[in-house]
C-alpha atoms as a PDB file:
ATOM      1  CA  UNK A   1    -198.159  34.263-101.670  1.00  0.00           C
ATOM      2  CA  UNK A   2    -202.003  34.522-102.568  1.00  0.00           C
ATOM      3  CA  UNK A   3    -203.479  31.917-104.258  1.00  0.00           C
ATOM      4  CA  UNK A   4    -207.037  31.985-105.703  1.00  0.00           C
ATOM      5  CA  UNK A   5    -208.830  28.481-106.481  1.00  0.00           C
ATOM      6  CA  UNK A   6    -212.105  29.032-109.294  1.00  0.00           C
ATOM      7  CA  UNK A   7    -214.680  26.536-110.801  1.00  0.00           C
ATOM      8  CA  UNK A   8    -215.213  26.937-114.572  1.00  0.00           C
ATOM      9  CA  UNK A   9    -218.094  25.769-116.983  1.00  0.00           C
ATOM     10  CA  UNK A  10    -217.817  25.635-120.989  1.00  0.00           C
ATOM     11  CA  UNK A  11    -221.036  23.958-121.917  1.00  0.00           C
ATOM     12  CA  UNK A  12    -223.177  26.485-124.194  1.00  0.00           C
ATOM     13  CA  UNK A  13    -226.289  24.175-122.536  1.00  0.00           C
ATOM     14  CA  UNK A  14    -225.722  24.691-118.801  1.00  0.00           C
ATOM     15  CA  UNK A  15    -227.056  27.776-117.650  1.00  0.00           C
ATOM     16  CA  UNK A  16    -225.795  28.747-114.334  1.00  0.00           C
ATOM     17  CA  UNK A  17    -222.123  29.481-113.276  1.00  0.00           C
ATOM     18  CA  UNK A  18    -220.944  27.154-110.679  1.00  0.00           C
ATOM     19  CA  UNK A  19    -220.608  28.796-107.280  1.00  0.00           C
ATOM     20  CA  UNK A  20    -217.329  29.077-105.704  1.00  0.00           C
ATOM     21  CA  UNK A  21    -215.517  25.972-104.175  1.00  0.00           C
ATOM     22  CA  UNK A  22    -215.925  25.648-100.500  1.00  0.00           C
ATOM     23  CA  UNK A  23    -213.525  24.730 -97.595  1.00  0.00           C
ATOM     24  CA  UNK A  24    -210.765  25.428 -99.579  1.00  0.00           C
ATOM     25  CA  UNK A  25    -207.695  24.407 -97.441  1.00  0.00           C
ATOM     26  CA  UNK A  26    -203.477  25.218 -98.022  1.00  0.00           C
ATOM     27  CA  UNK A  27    -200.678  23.119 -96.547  1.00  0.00           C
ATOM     28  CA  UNK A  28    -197.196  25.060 -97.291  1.00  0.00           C
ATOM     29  CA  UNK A  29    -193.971  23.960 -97.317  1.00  0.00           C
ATOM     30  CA  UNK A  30    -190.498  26.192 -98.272  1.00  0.00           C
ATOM     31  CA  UNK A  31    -191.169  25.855-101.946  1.00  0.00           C
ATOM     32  CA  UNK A  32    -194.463  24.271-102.489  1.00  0.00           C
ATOM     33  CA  UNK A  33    -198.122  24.654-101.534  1.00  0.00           C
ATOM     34  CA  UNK A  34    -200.568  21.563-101.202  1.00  0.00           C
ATOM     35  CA  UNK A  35    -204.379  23.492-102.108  1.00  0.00           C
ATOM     36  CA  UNK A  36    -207.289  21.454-101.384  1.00  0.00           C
ATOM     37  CA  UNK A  37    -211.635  22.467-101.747  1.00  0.00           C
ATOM     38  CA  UNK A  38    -214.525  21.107-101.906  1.00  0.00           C
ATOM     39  CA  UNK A  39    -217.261  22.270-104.681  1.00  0.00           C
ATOM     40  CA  UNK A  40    -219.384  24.673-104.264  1.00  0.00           C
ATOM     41  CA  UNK A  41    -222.945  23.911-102.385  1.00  0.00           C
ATOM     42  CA  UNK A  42    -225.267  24.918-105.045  1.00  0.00           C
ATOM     43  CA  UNK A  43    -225.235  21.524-106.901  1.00  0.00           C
ATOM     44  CA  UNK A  44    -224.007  22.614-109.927  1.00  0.00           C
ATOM     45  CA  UNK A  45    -221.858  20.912-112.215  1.00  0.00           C
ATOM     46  CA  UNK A  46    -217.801  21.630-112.546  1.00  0.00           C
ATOM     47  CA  UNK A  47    -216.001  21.064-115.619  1.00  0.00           C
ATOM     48  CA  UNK A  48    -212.576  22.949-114.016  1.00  0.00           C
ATOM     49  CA  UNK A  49    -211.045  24.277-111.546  1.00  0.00           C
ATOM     50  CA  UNK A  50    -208.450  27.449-112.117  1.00  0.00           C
ATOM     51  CA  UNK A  51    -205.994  27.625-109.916  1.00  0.00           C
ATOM     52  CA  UNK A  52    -204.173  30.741-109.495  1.00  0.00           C
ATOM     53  CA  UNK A  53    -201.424  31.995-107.308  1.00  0.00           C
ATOM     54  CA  UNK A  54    -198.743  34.467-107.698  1.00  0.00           C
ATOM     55  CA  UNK A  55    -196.703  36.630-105.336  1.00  0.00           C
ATOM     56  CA  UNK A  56    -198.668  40.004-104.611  1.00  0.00           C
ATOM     57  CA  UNK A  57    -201.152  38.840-106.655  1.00  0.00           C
ATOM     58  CA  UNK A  58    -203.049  35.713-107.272  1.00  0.00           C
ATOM     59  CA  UNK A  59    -202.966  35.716-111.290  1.00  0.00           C
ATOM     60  CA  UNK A  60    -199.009  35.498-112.321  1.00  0.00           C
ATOM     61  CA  UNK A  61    -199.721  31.788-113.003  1.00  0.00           C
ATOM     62  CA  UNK A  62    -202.558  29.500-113.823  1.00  0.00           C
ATOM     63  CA  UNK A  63    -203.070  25.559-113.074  1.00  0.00           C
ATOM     64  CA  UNK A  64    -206.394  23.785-114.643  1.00  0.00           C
ATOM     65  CA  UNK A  65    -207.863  20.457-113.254  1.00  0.00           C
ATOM     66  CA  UNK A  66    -210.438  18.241-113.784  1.00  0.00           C
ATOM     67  CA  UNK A  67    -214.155  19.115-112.051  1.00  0.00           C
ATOM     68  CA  UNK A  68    -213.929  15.557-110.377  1.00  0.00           C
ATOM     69  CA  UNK A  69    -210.414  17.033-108.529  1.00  0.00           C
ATOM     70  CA  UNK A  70    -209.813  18.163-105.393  1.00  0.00           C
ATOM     71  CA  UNK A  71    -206.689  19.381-104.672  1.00  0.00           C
ATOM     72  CA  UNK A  72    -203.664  20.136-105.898  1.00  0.00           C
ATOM     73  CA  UNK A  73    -199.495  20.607-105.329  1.00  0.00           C
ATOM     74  CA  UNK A  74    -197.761  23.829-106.400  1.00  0.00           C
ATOM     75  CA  UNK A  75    -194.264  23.358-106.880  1.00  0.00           C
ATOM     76  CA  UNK A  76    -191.098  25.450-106.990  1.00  0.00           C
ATOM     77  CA  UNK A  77    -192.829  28.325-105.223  1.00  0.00           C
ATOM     78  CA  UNK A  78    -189.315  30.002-104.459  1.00  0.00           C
ATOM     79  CA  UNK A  79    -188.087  30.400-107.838  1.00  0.00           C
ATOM     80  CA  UNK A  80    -191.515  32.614-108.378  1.00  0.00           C
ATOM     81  CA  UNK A  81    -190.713  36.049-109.490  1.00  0.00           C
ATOM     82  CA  UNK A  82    -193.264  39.036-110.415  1.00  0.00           C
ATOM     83  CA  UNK A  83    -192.490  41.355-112.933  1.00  0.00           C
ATOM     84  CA  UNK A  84    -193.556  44.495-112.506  1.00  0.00           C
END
């Protein structure tokens, strides 16, 4: 399992990309993942964060939080399939 955890910014105003989120921790279980962060050190501001995770590779499926979040549960990680 690979799972990839992004900040996102949509604001046409703010100039600069968010960094990437820091310390970002997983906690697994047989069928579910608990993914925790913190932002990312360069002060900027973070509208969302993408979560991504997939088997093989970390883009088969997407969850989108609020910037003020900071973590997250993945569930019903064994039914995941990849199609290939």
């Amino acid at each position: 399992m690979i799972i990839v955890v992004q900040c996102v910014f949509y604001a046409i105003e703010e100039t600069q990309a968010p960094g990437q989120p820091t310390a970002v921790r997983t906690q697994t279980s047989s069928d579910s993942a608990v993914v925790s962060w913190l932002p990312p050190d360069d002060n900027t501001l973070v509208r969302t964060y993408m979560i991504g995770y997939g088997e093989g590779v970390p883009d088969v499926k997407w969850i989108y939080v609020n910037g003020s979040q900071r973590n997250v549960t993945i569930t019903h990680l064994s039914k995941l399939k990849v199609k290939g």
